[in-house]
Protein backbone atom coordinates (compact mmCIF):
# COMPACT_ATOMS: atom_id res chain seq x y z
CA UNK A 1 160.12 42.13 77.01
CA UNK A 2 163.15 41.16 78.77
CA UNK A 3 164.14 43.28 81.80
CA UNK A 4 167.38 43.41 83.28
CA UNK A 5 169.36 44.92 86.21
CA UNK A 6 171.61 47.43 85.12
CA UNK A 7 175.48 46.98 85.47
CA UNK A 8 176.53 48.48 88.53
CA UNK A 9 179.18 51.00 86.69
CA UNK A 10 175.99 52.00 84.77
CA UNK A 11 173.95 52.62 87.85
CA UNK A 12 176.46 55.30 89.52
CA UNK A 13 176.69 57.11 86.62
CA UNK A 14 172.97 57.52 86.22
CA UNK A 15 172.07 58.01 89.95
CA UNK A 16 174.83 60.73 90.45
CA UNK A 17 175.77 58.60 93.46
CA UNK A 18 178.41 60.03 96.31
CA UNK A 19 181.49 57.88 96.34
CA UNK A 20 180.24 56.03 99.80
CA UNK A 21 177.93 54.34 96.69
CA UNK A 22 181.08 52.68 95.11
CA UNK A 23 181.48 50.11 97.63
CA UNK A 24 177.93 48.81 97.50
CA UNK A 25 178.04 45.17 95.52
CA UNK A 26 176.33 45.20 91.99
CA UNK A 27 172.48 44.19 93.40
CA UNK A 28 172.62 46.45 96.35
CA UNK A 29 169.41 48.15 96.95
CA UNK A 30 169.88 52.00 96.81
CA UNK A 31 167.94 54.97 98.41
CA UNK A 32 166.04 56.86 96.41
CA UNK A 33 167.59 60.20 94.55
CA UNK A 34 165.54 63.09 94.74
CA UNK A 35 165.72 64.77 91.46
CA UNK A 36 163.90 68.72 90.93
CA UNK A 37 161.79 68.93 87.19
CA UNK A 38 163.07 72.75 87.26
CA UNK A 39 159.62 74.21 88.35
CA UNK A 40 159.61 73.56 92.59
CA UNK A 41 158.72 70.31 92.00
CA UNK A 42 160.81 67.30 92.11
CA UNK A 43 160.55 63.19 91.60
CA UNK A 44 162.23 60.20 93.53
CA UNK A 45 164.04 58.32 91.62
CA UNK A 46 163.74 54.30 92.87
CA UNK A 47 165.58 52.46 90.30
CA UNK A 48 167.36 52.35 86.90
CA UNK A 49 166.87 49.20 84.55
CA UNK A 50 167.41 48.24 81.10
CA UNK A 51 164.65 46.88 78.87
CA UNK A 52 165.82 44.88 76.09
CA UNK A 53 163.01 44.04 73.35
CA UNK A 54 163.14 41.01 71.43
CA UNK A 55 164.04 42.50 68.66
CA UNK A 56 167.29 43.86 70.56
CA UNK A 57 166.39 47.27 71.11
CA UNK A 58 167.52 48.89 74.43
CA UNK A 59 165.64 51.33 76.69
CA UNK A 60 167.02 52.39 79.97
CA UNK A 61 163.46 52.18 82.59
CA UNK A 62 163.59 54.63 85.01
CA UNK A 63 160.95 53.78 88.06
CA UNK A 64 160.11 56.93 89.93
CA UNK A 65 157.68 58.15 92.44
CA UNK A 66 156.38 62.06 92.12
CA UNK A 67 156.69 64.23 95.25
CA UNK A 68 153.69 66.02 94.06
CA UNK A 69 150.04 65.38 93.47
CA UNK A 70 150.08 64.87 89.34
CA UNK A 71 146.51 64.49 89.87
CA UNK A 72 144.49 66.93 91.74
CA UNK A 73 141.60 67.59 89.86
CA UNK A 74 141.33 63.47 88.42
CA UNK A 75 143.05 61.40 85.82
CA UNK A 76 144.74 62.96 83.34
CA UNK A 77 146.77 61.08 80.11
CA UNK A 78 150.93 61.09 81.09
CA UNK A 79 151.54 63.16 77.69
CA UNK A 80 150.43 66.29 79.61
CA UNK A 81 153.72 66.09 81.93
CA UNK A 82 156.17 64.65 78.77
CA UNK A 83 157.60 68.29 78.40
CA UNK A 84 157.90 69.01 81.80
CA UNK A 85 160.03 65.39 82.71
CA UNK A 86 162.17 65.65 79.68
CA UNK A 87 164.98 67.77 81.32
CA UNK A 88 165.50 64.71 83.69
CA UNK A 89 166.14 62.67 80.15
CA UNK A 90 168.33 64.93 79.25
CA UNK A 91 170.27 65.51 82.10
CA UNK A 92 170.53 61.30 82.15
CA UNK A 93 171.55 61.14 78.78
CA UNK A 94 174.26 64.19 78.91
CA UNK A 95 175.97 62.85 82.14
CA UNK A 96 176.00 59.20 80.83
CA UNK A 97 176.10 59.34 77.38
CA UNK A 98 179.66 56.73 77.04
CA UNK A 99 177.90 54.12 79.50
CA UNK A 100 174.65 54.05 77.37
CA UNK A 101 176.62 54.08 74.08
CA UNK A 102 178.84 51.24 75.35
CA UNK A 103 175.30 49.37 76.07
CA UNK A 104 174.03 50.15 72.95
CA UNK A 105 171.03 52.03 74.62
CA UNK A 106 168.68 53.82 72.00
CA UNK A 107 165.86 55.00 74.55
CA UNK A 108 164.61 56.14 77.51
CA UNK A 109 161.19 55.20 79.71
CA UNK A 110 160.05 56.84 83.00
CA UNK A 111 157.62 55.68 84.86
CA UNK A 112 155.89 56.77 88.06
CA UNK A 113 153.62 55.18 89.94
CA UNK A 114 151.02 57.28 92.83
CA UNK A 115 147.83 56.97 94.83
CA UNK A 116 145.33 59.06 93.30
CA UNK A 117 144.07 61.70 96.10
CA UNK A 118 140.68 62.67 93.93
CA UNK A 119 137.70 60.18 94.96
CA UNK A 120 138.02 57.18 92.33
CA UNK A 121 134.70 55.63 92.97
CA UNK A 122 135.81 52.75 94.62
CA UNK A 123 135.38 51.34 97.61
CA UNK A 124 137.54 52.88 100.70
CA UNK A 125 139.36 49.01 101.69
CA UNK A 126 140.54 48.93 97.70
CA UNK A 127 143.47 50.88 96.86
CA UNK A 128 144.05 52.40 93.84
CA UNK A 129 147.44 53.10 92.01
CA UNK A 130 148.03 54.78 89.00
CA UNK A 131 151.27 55.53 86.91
CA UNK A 132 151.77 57.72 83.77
CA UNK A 133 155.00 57.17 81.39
CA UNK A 134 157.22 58.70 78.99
CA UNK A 135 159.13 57.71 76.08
CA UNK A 136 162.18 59.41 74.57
CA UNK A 137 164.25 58.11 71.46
CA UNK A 138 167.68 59.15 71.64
CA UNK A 139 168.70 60.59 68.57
CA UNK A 140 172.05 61.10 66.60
CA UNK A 141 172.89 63.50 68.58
CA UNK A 142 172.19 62.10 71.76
CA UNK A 143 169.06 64.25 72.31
CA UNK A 144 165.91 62.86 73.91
CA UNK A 145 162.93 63.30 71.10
CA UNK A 146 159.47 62.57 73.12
CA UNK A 147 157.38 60.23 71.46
CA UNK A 148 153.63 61.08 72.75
CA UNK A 149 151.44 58.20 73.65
CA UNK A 150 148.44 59.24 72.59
CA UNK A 151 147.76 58.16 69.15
CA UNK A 152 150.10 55.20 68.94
CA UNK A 153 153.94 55.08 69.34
CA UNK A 154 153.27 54.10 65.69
CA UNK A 155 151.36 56.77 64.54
CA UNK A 156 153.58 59.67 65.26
CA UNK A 157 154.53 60.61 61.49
CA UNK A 158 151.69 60.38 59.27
CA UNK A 159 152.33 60.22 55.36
CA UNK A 160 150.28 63.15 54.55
CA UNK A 161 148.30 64.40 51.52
CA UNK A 162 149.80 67.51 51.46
CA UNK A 163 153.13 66.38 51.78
CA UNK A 164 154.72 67.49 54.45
CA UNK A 165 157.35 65.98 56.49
CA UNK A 166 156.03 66.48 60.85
CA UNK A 167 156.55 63.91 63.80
CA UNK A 168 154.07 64.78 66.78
CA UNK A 169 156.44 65.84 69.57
CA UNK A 170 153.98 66.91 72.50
CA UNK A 171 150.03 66.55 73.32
CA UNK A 172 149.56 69.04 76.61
CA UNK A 173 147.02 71.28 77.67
CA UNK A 174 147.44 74.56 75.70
CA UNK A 175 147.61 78.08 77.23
CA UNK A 176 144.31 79.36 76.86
CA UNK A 177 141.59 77.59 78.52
CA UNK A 178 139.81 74.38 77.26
CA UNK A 179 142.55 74.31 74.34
CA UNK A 180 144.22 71.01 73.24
CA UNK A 181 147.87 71.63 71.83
CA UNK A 182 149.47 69.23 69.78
CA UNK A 183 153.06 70.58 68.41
CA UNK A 184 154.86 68.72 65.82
CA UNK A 185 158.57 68.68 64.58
CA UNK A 186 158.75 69.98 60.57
CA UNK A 187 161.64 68.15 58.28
CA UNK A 188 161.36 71.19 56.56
CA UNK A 189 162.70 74.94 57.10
CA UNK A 190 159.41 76.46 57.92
CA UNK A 191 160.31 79.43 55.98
CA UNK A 192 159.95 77.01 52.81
CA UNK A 193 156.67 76.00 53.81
CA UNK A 194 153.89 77.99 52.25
CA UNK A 195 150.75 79.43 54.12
CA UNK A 196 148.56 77.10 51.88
CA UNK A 197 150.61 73.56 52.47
CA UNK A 198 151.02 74.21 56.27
CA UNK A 199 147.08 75.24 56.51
CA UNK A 200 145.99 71.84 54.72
CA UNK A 201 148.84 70.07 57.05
CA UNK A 202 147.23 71.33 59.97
CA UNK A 203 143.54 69.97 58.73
CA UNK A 204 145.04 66.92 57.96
CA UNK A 205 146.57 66.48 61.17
CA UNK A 206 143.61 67.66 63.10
CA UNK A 207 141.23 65.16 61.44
CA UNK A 208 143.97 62.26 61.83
CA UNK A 209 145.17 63.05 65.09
CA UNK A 210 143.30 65.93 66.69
CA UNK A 211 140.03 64.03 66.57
CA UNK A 212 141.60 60.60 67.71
CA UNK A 213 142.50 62.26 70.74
CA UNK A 214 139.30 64.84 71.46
CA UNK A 215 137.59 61.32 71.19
CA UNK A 216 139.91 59.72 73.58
CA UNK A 217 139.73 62.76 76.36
CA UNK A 218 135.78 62.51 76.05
CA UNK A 219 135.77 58.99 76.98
CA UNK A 220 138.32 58.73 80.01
CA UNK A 221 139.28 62.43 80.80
CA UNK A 222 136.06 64.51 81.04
CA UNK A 223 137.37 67.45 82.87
CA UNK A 224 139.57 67.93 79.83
CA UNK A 225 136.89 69.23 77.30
CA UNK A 226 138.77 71.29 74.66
CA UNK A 227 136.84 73.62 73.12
CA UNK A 228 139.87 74.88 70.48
CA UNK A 229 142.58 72.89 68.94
CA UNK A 230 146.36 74.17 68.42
CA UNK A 231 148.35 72.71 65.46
CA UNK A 232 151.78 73.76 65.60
CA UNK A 233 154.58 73.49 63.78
CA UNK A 234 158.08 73.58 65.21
CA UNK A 235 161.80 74.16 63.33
CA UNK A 236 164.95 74.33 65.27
CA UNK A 237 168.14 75.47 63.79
CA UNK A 238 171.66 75.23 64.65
CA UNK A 239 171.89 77.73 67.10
CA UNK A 240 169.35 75.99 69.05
CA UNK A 241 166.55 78.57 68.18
CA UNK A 242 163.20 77.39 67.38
CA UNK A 243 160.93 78.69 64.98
CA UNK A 244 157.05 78.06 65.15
CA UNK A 245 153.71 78.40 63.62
CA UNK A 246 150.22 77.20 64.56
CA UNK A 247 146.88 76.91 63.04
CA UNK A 248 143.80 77.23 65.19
CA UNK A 249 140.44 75.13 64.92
CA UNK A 250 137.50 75.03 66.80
CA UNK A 251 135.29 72.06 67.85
CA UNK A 252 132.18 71.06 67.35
CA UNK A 253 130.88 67.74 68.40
CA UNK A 254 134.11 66.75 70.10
CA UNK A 255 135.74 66.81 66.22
CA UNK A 256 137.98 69.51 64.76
CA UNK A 257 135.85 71.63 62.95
CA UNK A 258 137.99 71.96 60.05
CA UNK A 259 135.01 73.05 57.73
CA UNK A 260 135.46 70.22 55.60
CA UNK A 261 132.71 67.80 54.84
CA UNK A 262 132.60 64.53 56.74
CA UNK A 263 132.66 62.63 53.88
CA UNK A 264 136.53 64.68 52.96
CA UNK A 265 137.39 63.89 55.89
CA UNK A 266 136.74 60.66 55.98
CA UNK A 267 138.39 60.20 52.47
CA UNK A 268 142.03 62.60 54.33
CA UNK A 269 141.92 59.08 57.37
CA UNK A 270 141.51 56.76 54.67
CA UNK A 271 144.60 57.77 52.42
CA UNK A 272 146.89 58.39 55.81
CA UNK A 273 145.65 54.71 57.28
CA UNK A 274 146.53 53.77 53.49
CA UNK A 275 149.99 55.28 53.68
CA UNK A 276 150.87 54.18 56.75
């Protein structure tokens, strides 16, 4: 991908800058802008760029560092923080939303980079660094939509055998213990969902993407064993209210335990992967 400084107008507009700002030339190194996430905790914000893919598609890259350990208890994937950093997408898309529509902008990426504090194994003359990201689409009407990272930017909306319509919107910790939440935007009124259509939706989408992530955790995340799994399903209408339901499953064996055989599930993967 080809990345790009962005135009100086651009760059005020993003970074809030104080007028002082206006007379620095267009390449001018900046000082960081501390920005608050809403909950005590706040992020420095080292630089704005645009991506530009080769297929032409624009993402504005914001490179931040995290005034907080994100990582006290060890590694952790970056879609448990995607909720709690999309207010800073939104508040960069609301305040610049004619300078990213004259540059034909369609996303946003943060990034932050740290130094892990927990005890990485390695020896003490290596350093370690880690970073986590986040991807938003902006949508039609110049909202940012998080796209989780966790099954596949590809992978977010299933073709499913019952039918119905869902993008996955957020993998985070739930709020009971050990509980894996994965919450996913309906196309559909909820209220013209049945019980039986959102209950098969929810296997389907446990085996599919429940499971693909359990399996994931196990392997690189160990202190994030889930022993329940949260399917929820979210509606917002034009008052800005949100309506939501959610289907519980256990595991067993790091899987879903759906109560469906392995061989039906296993036949539910191989007509999504088919549909895809």
């Amino acid at each position: 991908m080809m990345r790009v400084n962005l135009p100086h107008g651009l760059v005020l507009t993003l970074a809030l800058l104080a007028s002082p700002a206006a007379m620095l030339p267009p390449n001018a190194v900046i000082a960081a802008e501390t920005v608050g996430l809403g909950d005590g905790a706040s992020i420095d914000i080292l630089e704005y760029l645009i991506e530009t893919s080769p297929n032409g598609h624009k993402t504005v890259v914001v490179m931040a560092k995290p005034n907080f350990d994100p990582e006290p208890f060890g590694a952790v994937p970056s879609d448990n923080f995607a909720r709690r950093v999309e207010p800073l997408c939104a508040g960069l898309v609301g305040n610049s939303r004619d300078s990213l529509e004259a540059e034909g902008v369609g996303a946003v990426r943060v990034r932050w980079d740290f130094e892990p504090s927990y005890d990485t194994g390695s020896p003490s003359e290596i350093k370690i660094s880690r970073f986590h990201e986040f991807v938003y689409d902006i949508d039609e009407n110049w909202k940012c939509i998080p796209r989780p990272l966790g099954v596949g930017l590809d992978n977010l909306s299933p073709e499913l055998p019952s039918g119905l319509d869902v993008s996955l919107r957020y993998i985070e910790q739930g709020p009971r213990a050990r509980q894996l939440a994965l919450t996913y935007q309906s196309a559909l009124p909820l209220e013209e969902v049945s019980d039986e259509v959102l209950e098969n939706a929810a296997i389907e989408l446990c085996i599919v993407h429940g499971d693909l992530i359990l399996a994931d955790r196990r392997r690189y995340y160990e202190q994030l064993e889930a022993g329940l799994v949260s399917i929820g399903f979210v509606q917002t209408d034009d008052r800005g209210m949100e309506l939501e339901r959610r289907v519980l499953f256990g595991v067993l064996d790091d899987s879903c335990n759906t109560g469906l055989s392995s061989t039906l599930a296993d036949a539910i993967r191989e007509t999504v992967a088919g549909g895809s």
